[in-house]
Protein backbone atom coordinates (compact mmCIF):
# COMPACT_ATOMS: atom_id res chain seq x y z
CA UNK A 1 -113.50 222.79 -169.04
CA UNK A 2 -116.28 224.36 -167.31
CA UNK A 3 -118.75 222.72 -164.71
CA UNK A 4 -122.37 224.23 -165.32
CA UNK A 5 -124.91 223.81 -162.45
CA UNK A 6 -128.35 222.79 -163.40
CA UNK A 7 -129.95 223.50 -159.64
CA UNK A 8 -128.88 223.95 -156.22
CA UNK A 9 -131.67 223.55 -153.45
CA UNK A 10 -132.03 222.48 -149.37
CA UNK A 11 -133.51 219.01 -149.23
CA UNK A 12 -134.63 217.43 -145.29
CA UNK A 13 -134.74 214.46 -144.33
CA UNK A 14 -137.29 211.84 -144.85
CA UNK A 15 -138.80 210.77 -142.03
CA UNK A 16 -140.91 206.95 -142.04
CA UNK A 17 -142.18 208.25 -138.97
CA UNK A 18 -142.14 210.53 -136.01
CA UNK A 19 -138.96 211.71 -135.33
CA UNK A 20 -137.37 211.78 -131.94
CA UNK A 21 -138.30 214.79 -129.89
CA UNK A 22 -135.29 215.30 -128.96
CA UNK A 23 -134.00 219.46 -130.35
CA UNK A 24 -130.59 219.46 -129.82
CA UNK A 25 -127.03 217.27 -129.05
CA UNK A 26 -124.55 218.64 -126.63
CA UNK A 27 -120.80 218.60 -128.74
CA UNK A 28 -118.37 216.09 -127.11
CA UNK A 29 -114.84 216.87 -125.95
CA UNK A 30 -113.66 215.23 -129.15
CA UNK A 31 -115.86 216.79 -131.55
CA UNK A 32 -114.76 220.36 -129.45
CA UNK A 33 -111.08 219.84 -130.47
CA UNK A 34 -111.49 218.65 -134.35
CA UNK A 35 -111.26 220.83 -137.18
CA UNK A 36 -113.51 223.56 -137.44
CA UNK A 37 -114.20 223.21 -140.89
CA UNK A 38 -115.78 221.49 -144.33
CA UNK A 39 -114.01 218.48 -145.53
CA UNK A 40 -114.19 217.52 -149.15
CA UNK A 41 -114.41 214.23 -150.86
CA UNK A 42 -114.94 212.95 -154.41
CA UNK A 43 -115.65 210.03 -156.14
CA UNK A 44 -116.30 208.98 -159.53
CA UNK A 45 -118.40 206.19 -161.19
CA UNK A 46 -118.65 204.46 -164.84
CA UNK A 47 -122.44 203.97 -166.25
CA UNK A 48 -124.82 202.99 -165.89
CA UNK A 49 -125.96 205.10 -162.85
CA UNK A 50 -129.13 205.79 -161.35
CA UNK A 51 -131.16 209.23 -162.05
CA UNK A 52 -130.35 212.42 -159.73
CA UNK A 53 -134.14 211.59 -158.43
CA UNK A 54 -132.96 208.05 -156.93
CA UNK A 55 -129.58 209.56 -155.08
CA UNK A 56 -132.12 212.74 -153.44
CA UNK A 57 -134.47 210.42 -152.43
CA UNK A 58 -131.92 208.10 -150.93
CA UNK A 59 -130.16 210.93 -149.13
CA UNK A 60 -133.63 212.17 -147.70
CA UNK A 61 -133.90 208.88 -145.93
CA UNK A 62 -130.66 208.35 -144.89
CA UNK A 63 -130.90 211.81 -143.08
CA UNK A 64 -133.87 210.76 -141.67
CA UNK A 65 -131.32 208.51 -139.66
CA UNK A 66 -128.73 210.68 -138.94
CA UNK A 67 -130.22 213.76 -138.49
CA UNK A 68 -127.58 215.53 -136.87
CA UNK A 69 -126.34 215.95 -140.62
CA UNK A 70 -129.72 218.09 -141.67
CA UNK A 71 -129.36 220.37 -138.54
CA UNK A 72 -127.46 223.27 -137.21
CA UNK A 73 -124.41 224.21 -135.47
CA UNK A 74 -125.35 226.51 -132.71
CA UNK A 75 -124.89 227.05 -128.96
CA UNK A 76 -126.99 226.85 -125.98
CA UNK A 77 -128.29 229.20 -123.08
CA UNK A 78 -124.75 228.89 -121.29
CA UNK A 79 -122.74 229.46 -124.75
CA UNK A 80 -121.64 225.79 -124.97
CA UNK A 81 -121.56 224.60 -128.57
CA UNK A 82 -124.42 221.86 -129.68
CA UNK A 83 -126.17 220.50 -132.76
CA UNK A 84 -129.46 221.60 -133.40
CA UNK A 85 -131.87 218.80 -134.75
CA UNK A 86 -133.96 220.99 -136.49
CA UNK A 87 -134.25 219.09 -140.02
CA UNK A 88 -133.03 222.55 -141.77
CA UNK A 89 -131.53 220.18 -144.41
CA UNK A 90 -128.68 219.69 -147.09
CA UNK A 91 -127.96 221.52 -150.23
CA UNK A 92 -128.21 218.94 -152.90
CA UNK A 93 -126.56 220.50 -156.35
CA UNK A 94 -126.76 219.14 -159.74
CA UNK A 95 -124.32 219.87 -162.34
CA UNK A 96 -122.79 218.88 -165.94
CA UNK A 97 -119.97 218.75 -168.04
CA UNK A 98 -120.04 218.44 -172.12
CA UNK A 99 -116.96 216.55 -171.85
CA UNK A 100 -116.59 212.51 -171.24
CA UNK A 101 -115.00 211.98 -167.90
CA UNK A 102 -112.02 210.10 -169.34
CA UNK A 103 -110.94 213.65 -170.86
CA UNK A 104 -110.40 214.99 -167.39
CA UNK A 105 -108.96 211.31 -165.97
CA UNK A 106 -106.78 210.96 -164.05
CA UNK A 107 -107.65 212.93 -161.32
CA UNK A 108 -105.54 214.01 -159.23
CA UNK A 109 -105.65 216.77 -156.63
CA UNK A 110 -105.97 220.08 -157.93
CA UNK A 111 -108.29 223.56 -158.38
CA UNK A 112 -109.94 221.45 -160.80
CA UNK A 113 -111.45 219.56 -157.97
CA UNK A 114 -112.71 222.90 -156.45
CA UNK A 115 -115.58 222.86 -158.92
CA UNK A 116 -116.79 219.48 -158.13
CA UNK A 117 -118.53 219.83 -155.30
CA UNK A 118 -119.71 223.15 -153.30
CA UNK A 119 -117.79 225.78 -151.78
CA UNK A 120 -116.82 225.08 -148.52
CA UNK A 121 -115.52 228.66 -147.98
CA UNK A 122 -117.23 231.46 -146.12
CA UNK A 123 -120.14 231.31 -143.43
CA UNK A 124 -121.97 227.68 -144.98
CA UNK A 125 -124.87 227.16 -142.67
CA UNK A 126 -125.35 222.98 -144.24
CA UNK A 127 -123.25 220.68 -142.75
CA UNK A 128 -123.38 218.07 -145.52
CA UNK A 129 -123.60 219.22 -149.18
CA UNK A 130 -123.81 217.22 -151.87
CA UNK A 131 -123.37 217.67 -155.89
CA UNK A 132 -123.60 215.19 -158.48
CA UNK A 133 -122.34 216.02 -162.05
CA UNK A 134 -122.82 214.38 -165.04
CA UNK A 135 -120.80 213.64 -167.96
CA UNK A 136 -121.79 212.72 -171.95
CA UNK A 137 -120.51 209.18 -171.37
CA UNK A 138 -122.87 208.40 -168.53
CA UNK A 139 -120.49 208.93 -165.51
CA UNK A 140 -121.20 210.74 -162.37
CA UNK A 141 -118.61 212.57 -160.24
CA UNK A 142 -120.20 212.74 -156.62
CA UNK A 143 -118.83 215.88 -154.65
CA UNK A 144 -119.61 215.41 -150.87
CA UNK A 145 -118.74 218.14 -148.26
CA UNK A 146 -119.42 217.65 -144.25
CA UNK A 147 -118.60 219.68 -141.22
CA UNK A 148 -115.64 217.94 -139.63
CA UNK A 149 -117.54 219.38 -136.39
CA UNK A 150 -120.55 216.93 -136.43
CA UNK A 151 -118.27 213.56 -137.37
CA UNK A 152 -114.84 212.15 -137.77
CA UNK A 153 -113.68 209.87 -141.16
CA UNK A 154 -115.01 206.95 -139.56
CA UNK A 155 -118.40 208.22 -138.85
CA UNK A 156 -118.73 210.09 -142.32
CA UNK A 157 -117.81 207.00 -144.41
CA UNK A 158 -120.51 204.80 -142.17
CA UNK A 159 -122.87 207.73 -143.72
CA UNK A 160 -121.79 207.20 -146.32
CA UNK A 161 -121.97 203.38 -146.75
CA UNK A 162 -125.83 204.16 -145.17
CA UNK A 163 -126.82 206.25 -147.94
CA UNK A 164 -125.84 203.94 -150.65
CA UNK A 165 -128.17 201.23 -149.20
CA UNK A 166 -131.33 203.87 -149.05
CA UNK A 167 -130.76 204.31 -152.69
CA UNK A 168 -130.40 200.68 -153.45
CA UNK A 169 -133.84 200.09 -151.59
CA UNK A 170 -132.42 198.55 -149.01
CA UNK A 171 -132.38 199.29 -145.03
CA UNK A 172 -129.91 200.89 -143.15
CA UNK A 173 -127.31 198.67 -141.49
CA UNK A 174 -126.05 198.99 -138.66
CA UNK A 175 -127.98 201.79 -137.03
CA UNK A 176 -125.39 204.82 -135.62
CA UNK A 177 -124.70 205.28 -131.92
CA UNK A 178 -125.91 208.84 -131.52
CA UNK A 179 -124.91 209.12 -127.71
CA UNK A 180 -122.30 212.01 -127.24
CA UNK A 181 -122.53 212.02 -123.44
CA UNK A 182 -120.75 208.58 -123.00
CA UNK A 183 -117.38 210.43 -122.52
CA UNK A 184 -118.12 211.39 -118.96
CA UNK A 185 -115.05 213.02 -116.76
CA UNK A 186 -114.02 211.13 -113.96
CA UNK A 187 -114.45 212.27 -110.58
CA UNK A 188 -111.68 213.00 -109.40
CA UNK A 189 -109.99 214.13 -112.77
CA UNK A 190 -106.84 212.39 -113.07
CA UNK A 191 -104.79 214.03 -115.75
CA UNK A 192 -101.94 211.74 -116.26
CA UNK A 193 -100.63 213.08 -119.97
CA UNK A 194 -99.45 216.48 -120.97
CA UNK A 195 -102.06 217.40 -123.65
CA UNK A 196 -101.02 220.90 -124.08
CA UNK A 197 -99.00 221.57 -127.49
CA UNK A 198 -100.54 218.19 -128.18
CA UNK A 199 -104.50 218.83 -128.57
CA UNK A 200 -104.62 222.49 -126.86
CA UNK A 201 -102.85 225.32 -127.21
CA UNK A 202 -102.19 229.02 -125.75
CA UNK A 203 -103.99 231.70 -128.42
CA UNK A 204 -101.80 234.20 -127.32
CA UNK A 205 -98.49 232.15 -128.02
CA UNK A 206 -98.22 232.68 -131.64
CA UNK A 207 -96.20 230.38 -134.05
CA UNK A 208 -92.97 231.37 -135.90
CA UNK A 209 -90.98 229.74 -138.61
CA UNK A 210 -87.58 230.91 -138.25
CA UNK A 211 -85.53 228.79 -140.09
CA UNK A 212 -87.81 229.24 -142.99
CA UNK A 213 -86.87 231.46 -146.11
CA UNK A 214 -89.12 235.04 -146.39
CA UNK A 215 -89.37 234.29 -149.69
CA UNK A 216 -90.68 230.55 -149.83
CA UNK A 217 -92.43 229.18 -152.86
CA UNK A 218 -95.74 228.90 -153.10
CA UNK A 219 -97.57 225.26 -151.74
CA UNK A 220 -97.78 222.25 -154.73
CA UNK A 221 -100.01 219.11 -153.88
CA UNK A 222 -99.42 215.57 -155.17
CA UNK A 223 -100.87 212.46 -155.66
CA UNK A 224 -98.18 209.40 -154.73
CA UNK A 225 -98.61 205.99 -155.57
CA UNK A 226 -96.91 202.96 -153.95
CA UNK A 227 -97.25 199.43 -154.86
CA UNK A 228 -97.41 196.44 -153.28
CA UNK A 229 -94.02 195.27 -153.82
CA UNK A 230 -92.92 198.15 -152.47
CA UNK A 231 -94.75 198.24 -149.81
CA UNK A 232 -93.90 195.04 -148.84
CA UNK A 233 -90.14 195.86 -149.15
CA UNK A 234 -90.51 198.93 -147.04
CA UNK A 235 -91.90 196.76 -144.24
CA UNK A 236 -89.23 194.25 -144.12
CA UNK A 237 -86.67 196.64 -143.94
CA UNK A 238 -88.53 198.78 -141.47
CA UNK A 239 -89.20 195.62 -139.35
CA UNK A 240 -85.71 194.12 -140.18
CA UNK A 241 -84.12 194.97 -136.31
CA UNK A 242 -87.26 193.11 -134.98
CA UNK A 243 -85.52 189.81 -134.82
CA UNK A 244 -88.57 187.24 -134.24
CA UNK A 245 -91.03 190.29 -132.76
CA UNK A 246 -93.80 191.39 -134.29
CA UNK A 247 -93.08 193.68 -137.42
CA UNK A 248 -94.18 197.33 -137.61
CA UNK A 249 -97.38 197.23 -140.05
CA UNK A 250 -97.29 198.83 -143.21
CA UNK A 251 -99.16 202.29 -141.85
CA UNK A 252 -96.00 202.48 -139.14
CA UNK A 253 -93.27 201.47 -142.33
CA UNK A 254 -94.86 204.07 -144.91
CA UNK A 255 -95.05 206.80 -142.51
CA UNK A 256 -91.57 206.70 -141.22
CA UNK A 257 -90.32 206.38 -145.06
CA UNK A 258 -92.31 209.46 -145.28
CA UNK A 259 -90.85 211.35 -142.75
CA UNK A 260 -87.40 211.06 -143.05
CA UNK A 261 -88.12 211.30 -146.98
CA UNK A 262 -89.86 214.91 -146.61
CA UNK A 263 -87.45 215.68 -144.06
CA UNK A 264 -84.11 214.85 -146.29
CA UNK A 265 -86.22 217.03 -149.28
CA UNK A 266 -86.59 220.31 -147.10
CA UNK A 267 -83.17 220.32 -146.19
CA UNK A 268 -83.93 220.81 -142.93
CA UNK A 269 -81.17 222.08 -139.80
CA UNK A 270 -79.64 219.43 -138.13
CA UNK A 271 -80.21 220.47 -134.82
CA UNK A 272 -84.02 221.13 -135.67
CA UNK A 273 -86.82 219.44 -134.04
CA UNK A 274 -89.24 217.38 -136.18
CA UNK A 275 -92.43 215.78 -135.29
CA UNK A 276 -95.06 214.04 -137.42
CA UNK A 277 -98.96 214.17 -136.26
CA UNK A 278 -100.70 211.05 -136.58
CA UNK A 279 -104.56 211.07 -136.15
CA UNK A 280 -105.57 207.94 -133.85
CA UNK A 281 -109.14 206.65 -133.61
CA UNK A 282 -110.44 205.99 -130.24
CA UNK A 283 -112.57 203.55 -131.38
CA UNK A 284 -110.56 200.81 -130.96
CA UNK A 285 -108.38 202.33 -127.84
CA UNK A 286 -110.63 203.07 -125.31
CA UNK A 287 -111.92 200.13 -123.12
CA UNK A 288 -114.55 199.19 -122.90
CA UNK A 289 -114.25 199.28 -126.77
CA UNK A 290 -116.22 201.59 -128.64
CA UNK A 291 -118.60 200.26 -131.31
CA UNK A 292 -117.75 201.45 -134.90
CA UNK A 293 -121.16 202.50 -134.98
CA UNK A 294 -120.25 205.93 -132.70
CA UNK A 295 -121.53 208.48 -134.58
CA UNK A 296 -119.34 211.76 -134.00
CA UNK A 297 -115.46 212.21 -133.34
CA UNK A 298 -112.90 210.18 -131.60
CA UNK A 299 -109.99 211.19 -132.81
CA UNK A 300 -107.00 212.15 -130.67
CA UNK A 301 -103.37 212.48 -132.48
CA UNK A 302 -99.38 211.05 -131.43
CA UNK A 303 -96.45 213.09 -132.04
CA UNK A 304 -93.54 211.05 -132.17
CA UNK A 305 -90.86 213.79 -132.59
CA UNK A 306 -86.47 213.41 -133.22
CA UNK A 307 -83.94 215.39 -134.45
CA UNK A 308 -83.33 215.55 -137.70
CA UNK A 309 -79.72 214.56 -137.82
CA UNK A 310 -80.91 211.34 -135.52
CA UNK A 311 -84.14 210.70 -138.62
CA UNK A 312 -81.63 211.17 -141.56
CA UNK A 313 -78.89 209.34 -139.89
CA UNK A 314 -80.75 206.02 -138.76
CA UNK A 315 -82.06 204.22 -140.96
CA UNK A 316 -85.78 203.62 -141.71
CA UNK A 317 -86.74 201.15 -138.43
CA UNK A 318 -85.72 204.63 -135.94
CA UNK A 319 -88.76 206.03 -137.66
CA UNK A 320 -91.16 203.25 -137.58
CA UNK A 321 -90.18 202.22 -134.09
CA UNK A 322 -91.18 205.57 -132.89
CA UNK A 323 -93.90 205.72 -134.07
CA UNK A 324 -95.29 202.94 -133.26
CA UNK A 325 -94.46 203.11 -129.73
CA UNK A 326 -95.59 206.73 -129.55
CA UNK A 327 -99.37 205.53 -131.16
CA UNK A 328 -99.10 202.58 -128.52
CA UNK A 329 -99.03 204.96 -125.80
CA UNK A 330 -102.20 206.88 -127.43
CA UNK A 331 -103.77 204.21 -125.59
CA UNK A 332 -107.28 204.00 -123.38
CA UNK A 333 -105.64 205.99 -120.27
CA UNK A 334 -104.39 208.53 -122.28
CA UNK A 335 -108.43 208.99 -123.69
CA UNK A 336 -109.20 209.34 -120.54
CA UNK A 337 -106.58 211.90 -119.31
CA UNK A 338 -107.83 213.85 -122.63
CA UNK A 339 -111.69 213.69 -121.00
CA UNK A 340 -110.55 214.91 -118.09
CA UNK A 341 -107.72 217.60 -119.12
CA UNK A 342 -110.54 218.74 -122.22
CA UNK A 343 -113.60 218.85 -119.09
CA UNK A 344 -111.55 220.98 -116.37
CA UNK A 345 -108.80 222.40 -117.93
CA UNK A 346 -109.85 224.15 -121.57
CA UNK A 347 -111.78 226.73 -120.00
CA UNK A 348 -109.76 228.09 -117.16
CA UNK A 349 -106.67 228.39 -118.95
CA UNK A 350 -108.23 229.50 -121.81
CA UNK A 351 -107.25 227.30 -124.76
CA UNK A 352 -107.77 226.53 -127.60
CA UNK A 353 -107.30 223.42 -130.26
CA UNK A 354 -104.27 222.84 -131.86
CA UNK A 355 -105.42 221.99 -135.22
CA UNK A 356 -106.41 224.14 -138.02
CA UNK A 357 -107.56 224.07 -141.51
CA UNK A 358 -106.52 227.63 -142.33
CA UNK A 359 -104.78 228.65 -145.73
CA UNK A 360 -102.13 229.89 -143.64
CA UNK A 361 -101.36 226.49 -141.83
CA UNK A 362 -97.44 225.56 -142.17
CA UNK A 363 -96.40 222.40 -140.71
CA UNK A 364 -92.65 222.91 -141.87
CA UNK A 365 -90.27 221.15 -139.91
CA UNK A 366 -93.40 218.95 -139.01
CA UNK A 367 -95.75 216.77 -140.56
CA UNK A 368 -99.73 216.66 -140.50
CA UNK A 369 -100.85 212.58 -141.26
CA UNK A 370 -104.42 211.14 -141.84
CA UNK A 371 -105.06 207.97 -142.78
CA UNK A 372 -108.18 206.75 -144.58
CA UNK A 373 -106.61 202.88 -145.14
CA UNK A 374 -109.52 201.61 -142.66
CA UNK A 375 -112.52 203.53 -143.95
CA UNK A 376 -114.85 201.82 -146.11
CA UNK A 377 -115.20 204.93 -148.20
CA UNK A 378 -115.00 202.36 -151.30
CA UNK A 379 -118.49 200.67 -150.12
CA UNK A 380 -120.88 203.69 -151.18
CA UNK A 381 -122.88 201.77 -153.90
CA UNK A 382 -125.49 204.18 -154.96
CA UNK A 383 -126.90 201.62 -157.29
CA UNK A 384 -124.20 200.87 -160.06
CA UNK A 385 -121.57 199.36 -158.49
CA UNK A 386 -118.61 200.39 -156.22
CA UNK A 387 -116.98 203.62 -157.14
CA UNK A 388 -114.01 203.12 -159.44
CA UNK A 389 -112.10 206.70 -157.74
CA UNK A 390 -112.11 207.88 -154.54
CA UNK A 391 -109.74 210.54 -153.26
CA UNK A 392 -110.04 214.29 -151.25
CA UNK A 393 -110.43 217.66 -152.97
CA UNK A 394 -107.96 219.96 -152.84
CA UNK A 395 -105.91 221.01 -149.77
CA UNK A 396 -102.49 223.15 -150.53
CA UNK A 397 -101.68 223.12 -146.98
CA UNK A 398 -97.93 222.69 -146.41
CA UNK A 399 -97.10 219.59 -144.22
CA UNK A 400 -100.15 217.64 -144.72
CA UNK A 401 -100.14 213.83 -145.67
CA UNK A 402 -103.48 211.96 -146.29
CA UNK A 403 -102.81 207.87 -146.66
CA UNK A 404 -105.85 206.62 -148.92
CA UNK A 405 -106.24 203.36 -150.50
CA UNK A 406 -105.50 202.73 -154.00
CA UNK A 407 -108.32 202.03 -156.25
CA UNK A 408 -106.65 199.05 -158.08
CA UNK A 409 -107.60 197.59 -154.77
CA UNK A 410 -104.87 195.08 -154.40
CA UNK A 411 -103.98 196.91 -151.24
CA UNK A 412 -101.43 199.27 -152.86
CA UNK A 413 -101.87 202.85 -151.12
CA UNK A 414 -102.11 206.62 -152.51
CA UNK A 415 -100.48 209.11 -150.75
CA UNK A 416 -101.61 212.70 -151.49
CA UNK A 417 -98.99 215.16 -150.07
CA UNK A 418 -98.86 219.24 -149.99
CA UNK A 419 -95.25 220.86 -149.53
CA UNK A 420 -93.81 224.08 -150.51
CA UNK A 421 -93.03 223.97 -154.52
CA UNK A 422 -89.26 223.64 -154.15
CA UNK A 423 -89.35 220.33 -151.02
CA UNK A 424 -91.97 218.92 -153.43
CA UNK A 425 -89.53 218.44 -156.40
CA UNK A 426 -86.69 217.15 -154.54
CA UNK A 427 -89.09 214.81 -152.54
CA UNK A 428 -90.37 213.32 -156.33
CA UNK A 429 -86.53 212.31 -156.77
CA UNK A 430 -86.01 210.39 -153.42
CA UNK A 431 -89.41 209.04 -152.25
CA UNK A 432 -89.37 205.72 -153.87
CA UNK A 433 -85.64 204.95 -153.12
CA UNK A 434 -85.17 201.98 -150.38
CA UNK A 435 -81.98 202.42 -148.24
């Protein structure tokens, strides 16, 4: 099976009118500590679709909107890292395959992927590319890359959802909130949290894995799915030493089934430490609230941590119950302590972020989670209808958890997992058993 490209060009954005005058955007504290890197999507869609012509011309004007997208990454006079809004533009690539897309259904994470949608290794100068590929039966796979740098999930998906309605004819609704300087430091800084080995860390403090074989397998990725019914019995037992409190939601329930799942299949020490990242949108934290809208990141993490003797042992409500108090606490003042700690702190102690997108990345004894449950990634109409597969490209880096939802839609969830070769096999013979 072999993808052949048709044409690969820069389009800018299409402007209705003058566009501001503004040249560049300052990068927020937030969008400082993200990843540093291309993120991949992919979705496919069943005929009839509209012609390649249609989707450029809608991404032209939907750029013309969010221009950050068509600029540059760059820095200023004083070396501080900004966005040029210099309408440079997006590479928009157009592909084949002489196959139907059935014949390569279902797709599931895997170098397969790799060759629907552009590279996002080496020096890429576009921070959005897009390819659309075509199949004999009519269907379109649409491979989307975007610089992690310039926007969270949230803000990528609103994109997203805003180019679809420029190719249906229709305007763009709601507008972003392009305002990166609303995160102001207070004055005096008050630094309440410990954010280092959190968000920030010491270069010079390297990481080992000592309880780690030398001679680990190689890194396998797979595609879980869990029903409803499960779902729904994995909640009640998570939430079953509630009494009549509120019970953990199904994010909190899955995760901690997770955990002490992948922690049971790397047969993990005891004594050893384990912690699970959790990505936490700000959006709804910080108060005043945040409108959706925000255009850019807002994403700080929680790292509810045990032993592993105290994860296996307990049952499944230790997990969830951690981790929901430990996302609690990721709470408006702790925002704020980041604002501050990021503003004053970064720079004269010479740090740098914690997270990292590197083929190199273990996790192992820990756990890397991002969930996509909330985005409405399953809204890009680009003129036929909703897409009827949504999921990421390939990532085989060890640890790493992304929660999607399922596209049955009947709010079952897809959980697409990376672990060495050998935890991945004995994880596939535990991870749907209920205690």
């Amino acid at each position: 099976m072999r993808v052949r490209l048709e044409s690969s060009r820069i389009i800018k954005p299409l402007h209705e009118g003058i566009p501001t005058t503004t040249n560049h955007i300052p990068l927020s504290v937030f969008d400082k500590v993200t990843f540093d890197a291309h993120m991949a999507i992919i979705y496919a869609y069943h005929p009839p679709n509209p012609p390649n012509a249609t989707l450029e011309t809608g991404l032209r004007k939907a750029l013309s909107v969010y221009r950050e997208w068509a600029g540059r990454l760059s820095k200023d006079n004083d070396g501080e890292p900004i966005i040029l809004l210099n309408d440079a533009g997006v590479r928009f690539v157009e592909a084949s395959m002489d196959i139907e897309l059935d014949q390569v259904m279902p797709l599931k994470p895997s170098a397969f992927c790799l060759s629907l949608h552009p590279s996002i290794q080496g020096n890429i100068q576009e921070l959005v590319q897009v390819q659309i590929t075509r199949f004999t039966c009519g269907s379109i796979v649409v491979g989307f890359t975007a610089h992690h740098t310039v926007a969270d999930g949230q803000a990528t998906s609103n994109f997203l959802v805003a180019w679809g309605q420029a190719c249906r004819g229709l305007e763009i609704h709601p507008l972003p909130l392009h305002d990166r300087g609303i995160f102001k430091p207070r004055d005096p800084p008050c630094i309440e949290f410990e954010h280092r080995g959190v968000e920030f860390k010491n270069p010079k403090l390297e990481q080992f894995h000592p309880l780690l074989d030398e001679d680990v397998d190689g890194v396998a990725v797979d595609q879980f799915h869990f029903s409803l019914g499960f779902l729904a019995k994995l909640k009640a037992k998570a939430s079953s030493r509630n009494g009549n409190d509120k019970s953990y939601s199904t994010f909190e329930s899955l995760v901690a089934h997770l955990w002490k799942a992948v922690t049971k299949a790397r047969g993990l020490s005891a004594y050893q430490t384990t912690s699970v990242r959790i990505s936490v949108n700000g959006r709804m934290r910080m108060d005043p609230r945040i409108p959706n809208e925000y255009f850019g990141n807002l994403v700080l993490w929680a790292l509810p941590t045990a032993k592993v003797k105290d994860l296996l042992r307990e049952p499944v409500p230790y997990g969830a119950k951690l981790i929901h108090d430990t996302v609690a606490n990721v709470n408006d003042n702790y925002f704020r302590s980041f604002i501050d700690f990021a503003s004053h702190k970064v720079k004269e102690e010479n740090l740098v972020p914690v997270v990292d997108m590197g083929q190199s990345v273990i996790e192992c004894p820990n756990l890397d989670v991002s969930s996509w449950l909330r985005f409405p990634f399953y809204d890009l109409d680009l003129g036929g209808g909703s897409p009827y597969v949504f999921m990421p490209s390939y990532y085989p880096l060890e640890g790493t958890i992304l929660l999607l939802p399922s596209f049955i839609g009947d709010g079952s969830i897809d959980a697409v997992i990376a672990l060495f070769e050998d935890h991945l096999a004995a994880f596939k013979l535990i991870c749907y058993e209920l205690e």
